[in-house]
N, C-alpha and C. Protein backbone atom coordinates (compact mmCIF):
# COMPACT_ATOMS: atom_id res chain seq x y z
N UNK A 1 0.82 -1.19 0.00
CA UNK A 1 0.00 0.00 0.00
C UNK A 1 0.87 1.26 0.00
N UNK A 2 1.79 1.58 0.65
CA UNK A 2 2.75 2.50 1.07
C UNK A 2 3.21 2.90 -0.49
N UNK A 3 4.14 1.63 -0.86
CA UNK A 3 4.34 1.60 -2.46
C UNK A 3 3.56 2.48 -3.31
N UNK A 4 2.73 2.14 -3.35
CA UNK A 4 1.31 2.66 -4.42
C UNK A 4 1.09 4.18 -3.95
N UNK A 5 1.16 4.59 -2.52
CA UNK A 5 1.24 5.92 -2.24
C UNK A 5 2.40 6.49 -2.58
N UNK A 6 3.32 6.16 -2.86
CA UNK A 6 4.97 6.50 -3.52
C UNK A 6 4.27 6.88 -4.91
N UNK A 7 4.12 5.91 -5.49
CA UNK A 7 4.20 6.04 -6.81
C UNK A 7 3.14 7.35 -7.07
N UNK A 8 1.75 6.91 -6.65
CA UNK A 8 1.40 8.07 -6.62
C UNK A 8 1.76 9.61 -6.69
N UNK A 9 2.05 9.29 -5.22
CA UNK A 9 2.67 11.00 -4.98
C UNK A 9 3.87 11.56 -6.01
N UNK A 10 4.77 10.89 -6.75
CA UNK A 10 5.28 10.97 -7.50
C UNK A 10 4.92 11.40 -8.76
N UNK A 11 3.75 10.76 -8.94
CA UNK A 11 3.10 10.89 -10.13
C UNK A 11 2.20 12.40 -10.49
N UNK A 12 1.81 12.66 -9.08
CA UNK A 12 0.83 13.73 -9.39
C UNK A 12 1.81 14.77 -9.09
N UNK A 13 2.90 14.79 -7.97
CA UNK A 13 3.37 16.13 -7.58
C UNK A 13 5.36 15.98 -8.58
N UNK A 14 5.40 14.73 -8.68
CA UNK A 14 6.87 14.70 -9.80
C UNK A 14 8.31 14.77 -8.65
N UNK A 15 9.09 14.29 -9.12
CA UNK A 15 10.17 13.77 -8.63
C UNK A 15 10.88 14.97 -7.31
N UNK A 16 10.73 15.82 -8.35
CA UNK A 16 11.41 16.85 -7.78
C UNK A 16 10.76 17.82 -6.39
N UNK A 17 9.55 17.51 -7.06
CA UNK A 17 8.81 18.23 -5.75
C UNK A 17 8.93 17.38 -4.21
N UNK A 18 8.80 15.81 -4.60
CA UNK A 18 9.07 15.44 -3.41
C UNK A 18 10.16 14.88 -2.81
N UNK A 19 11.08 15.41 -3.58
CA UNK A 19 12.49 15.34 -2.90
C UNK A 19 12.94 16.95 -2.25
N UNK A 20 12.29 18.05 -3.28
CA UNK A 20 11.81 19.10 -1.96
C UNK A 20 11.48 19.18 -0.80
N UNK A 21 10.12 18.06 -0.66
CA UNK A 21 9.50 18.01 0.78
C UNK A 21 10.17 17.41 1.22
N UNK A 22 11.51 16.33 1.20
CA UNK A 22 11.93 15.42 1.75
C UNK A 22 12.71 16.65 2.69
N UNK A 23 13.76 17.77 1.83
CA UNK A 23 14.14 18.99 2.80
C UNK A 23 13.45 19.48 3.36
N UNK A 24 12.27 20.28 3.44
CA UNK A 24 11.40 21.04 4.07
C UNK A 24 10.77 20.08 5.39
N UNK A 25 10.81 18.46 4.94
CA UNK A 25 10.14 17.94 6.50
C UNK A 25 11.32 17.67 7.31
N UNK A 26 12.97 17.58 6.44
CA UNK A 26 14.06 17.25 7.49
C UNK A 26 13.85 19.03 8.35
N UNK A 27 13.99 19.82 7.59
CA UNK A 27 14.31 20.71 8.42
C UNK A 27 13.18 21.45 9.59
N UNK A 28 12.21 20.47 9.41
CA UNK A 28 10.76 21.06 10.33
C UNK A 28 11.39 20.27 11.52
N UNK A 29 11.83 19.06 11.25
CA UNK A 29 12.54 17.78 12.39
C UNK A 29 13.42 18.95 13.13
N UNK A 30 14.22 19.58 12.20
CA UNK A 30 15.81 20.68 13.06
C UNK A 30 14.89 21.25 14.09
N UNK A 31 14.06 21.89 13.52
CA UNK A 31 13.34 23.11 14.32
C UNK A 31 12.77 22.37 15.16
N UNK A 32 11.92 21.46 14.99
CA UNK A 32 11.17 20.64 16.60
C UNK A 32 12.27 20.39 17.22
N UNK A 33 13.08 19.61 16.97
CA UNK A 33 14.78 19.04 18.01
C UNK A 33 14.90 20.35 18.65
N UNK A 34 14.91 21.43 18.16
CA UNK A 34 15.67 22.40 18.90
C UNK A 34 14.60 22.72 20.12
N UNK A 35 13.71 23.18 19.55
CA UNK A 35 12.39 23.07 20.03
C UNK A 35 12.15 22.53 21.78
N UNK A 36 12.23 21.14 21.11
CA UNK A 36 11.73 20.36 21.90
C UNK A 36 13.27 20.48 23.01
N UNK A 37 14.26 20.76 22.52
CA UNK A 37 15.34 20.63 23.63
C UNK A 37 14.98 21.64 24.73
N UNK A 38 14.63 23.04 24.02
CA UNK A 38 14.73 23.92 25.10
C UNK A 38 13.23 24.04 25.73
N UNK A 39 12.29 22.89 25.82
CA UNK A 39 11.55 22.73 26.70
C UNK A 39 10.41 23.63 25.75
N UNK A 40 10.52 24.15 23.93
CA UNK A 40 9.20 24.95 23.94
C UNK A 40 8.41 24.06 23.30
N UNK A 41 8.00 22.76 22.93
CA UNK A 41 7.63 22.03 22.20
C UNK A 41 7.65 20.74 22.90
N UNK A 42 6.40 19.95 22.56
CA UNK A 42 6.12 18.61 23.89
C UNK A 42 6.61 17.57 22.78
N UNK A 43 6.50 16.36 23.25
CA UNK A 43 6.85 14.84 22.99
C UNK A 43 6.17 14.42 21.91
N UNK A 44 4.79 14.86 21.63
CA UNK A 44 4.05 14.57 21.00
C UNK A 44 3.91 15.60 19.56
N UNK A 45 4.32 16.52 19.48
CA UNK A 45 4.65 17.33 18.08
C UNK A 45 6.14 16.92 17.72
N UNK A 46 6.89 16.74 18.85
CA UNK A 46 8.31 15.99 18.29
C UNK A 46 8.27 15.20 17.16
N UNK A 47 7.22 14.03 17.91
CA UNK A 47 7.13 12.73 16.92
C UNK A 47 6.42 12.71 15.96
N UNK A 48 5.59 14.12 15.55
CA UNK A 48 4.87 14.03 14.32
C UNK A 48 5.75 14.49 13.34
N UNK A 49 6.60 15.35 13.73
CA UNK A 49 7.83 15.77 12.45
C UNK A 49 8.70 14.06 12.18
N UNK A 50 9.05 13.95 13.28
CA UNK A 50 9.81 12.51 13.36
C UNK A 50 8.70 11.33 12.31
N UNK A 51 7.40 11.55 12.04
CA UNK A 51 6.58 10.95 11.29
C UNK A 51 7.03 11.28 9.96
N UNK A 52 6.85 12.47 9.85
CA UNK A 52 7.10 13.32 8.77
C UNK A 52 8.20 13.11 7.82
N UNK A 53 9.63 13.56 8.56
CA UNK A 53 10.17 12.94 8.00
C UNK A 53 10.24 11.64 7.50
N UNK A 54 10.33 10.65 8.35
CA UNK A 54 10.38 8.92 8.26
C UNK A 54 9.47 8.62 6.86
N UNK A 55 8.16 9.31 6.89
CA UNK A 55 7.23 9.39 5.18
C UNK A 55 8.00 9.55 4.41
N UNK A 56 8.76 10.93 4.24
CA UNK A 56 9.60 11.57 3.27
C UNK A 56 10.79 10.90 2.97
N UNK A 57 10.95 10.21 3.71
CA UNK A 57 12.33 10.08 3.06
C UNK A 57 12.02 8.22 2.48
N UNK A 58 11.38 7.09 3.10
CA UNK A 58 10.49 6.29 2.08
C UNK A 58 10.44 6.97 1.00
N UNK A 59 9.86 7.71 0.63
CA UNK A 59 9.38 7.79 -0.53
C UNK A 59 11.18 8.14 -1.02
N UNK A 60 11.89 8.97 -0.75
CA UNK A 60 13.04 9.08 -1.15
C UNK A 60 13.48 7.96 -1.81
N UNK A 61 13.45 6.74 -0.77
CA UNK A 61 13.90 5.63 -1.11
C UNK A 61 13.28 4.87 -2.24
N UNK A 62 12.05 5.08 -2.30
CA UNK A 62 11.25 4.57 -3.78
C UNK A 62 12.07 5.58 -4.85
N UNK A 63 12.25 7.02 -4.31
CA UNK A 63 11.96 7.58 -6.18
C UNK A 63 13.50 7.12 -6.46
N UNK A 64 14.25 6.95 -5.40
CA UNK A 64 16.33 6.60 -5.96
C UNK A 64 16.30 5.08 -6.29
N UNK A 65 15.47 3.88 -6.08
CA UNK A 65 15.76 2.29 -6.32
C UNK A 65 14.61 2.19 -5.91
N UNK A 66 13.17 2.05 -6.89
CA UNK A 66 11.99 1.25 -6.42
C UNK A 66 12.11 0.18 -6.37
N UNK A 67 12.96 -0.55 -7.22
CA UNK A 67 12.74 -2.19 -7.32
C UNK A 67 13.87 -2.71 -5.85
N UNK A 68 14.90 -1.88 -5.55
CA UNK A 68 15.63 -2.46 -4.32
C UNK A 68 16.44 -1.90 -3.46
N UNK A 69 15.32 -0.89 -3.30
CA UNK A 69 15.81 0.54 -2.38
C UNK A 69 15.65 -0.14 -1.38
N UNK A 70 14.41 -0.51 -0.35
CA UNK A 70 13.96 -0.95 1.10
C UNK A 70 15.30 -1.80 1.40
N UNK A 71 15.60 -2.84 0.76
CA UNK A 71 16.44 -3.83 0.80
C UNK A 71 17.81 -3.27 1.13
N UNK A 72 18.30 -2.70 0.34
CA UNK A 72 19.49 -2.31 0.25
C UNK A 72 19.53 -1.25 1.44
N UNK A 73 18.72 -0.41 1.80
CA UNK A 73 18.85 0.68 3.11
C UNK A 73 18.79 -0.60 4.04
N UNK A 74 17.82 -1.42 4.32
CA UNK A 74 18.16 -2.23 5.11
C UNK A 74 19.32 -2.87 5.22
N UNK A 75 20.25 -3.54 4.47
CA UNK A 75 21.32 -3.87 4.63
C UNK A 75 22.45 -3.00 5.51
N UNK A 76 22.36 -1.51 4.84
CA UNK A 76 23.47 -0.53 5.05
C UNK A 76 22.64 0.13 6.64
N UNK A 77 21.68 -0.37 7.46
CA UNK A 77 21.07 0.13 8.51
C UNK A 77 22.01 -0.88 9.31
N UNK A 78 21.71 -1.96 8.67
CA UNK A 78 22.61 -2.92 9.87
C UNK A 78 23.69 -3.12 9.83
N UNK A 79 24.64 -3.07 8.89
CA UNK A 79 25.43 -2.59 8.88
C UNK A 79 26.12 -1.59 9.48
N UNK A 80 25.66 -0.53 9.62
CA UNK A 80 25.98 0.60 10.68
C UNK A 80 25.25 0.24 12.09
N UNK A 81 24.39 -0.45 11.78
CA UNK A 81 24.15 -0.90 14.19
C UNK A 81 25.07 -1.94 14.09
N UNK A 82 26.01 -2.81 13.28
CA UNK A 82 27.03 -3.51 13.96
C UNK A 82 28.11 -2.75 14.12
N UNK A 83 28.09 -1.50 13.76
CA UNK A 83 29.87 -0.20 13.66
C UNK A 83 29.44 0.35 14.75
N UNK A 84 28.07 0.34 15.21
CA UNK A 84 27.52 1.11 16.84
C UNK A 84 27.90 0.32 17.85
N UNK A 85 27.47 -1.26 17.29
CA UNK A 85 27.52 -2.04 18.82
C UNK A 85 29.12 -2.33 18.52
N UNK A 86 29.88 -2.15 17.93
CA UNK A 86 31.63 -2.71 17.92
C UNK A 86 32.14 -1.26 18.65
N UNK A 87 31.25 -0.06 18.57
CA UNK A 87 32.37 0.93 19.40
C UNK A 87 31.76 1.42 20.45
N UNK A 88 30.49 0.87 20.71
CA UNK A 88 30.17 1.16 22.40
C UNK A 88 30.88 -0.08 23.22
N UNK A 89 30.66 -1.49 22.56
CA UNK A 89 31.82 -2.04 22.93
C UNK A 89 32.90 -1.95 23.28
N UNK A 90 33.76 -1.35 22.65
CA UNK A 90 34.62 -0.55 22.52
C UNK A 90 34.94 0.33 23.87
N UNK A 91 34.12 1.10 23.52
CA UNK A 91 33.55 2.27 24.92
C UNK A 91 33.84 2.06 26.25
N UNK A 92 32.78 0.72 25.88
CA UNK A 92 32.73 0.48 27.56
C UNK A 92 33.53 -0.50 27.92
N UNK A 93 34.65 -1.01 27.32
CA UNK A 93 35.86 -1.76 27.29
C UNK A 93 36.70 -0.63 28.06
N UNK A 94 36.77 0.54 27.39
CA UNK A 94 37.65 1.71 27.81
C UNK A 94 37.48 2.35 28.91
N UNK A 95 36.19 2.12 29.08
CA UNK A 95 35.55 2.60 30.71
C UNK A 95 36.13 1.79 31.89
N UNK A 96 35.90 0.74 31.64
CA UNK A 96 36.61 -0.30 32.97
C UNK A 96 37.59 -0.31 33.22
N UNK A 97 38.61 -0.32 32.11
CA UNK A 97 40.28 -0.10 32.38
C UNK A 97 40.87 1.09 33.10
């Protein structure tokens, strides 16, 4: 279903426009983070930009490799949580000594 809303949105608003919104919802995310750090913005508008983006950039991933975008970000996701868990490892190796 998600798919089909990709293609869609692609279709009616075109490549370019929604790799626009893909900037305009990262940088609504900057402004809530900041936001939300200095206490002017609650938990719950946080996570609707944090929605926001996470939409936008799916679709990113459809309009750069529809046939094996999901796949391939998945690979390179875990890939980078095994370079996280080898240097908190790491970390907390360095902590005890």
């Amino acid at each position: 279903m998600r798919e089909q809303l990709y293609e869609r949105a692609v279709a009616v608003w075109g490549e370019g426009a929604q790799c626009g919104m893909v900037i305009e919802e990262v940088g609504g995310l900057l402004v809530g983070l900041n936001h939300w750090m200095r206490g002017r913005q609650c938990e719950a508008e946080l996570l609707e930009e944090v929605a926001d983006v996470r939409i936008m950039l799916d679709q990113l991933v459809h309009i750069v490799d529809a046939k094996d975008g999901e796949a391939r970000v998945a690979e390179l996701v875990e890939g980078k949580l095994r370079r996280l868990e080898g240097r908190l490892a790491e970390e907390e190796r360095s902590c005890v000594e």
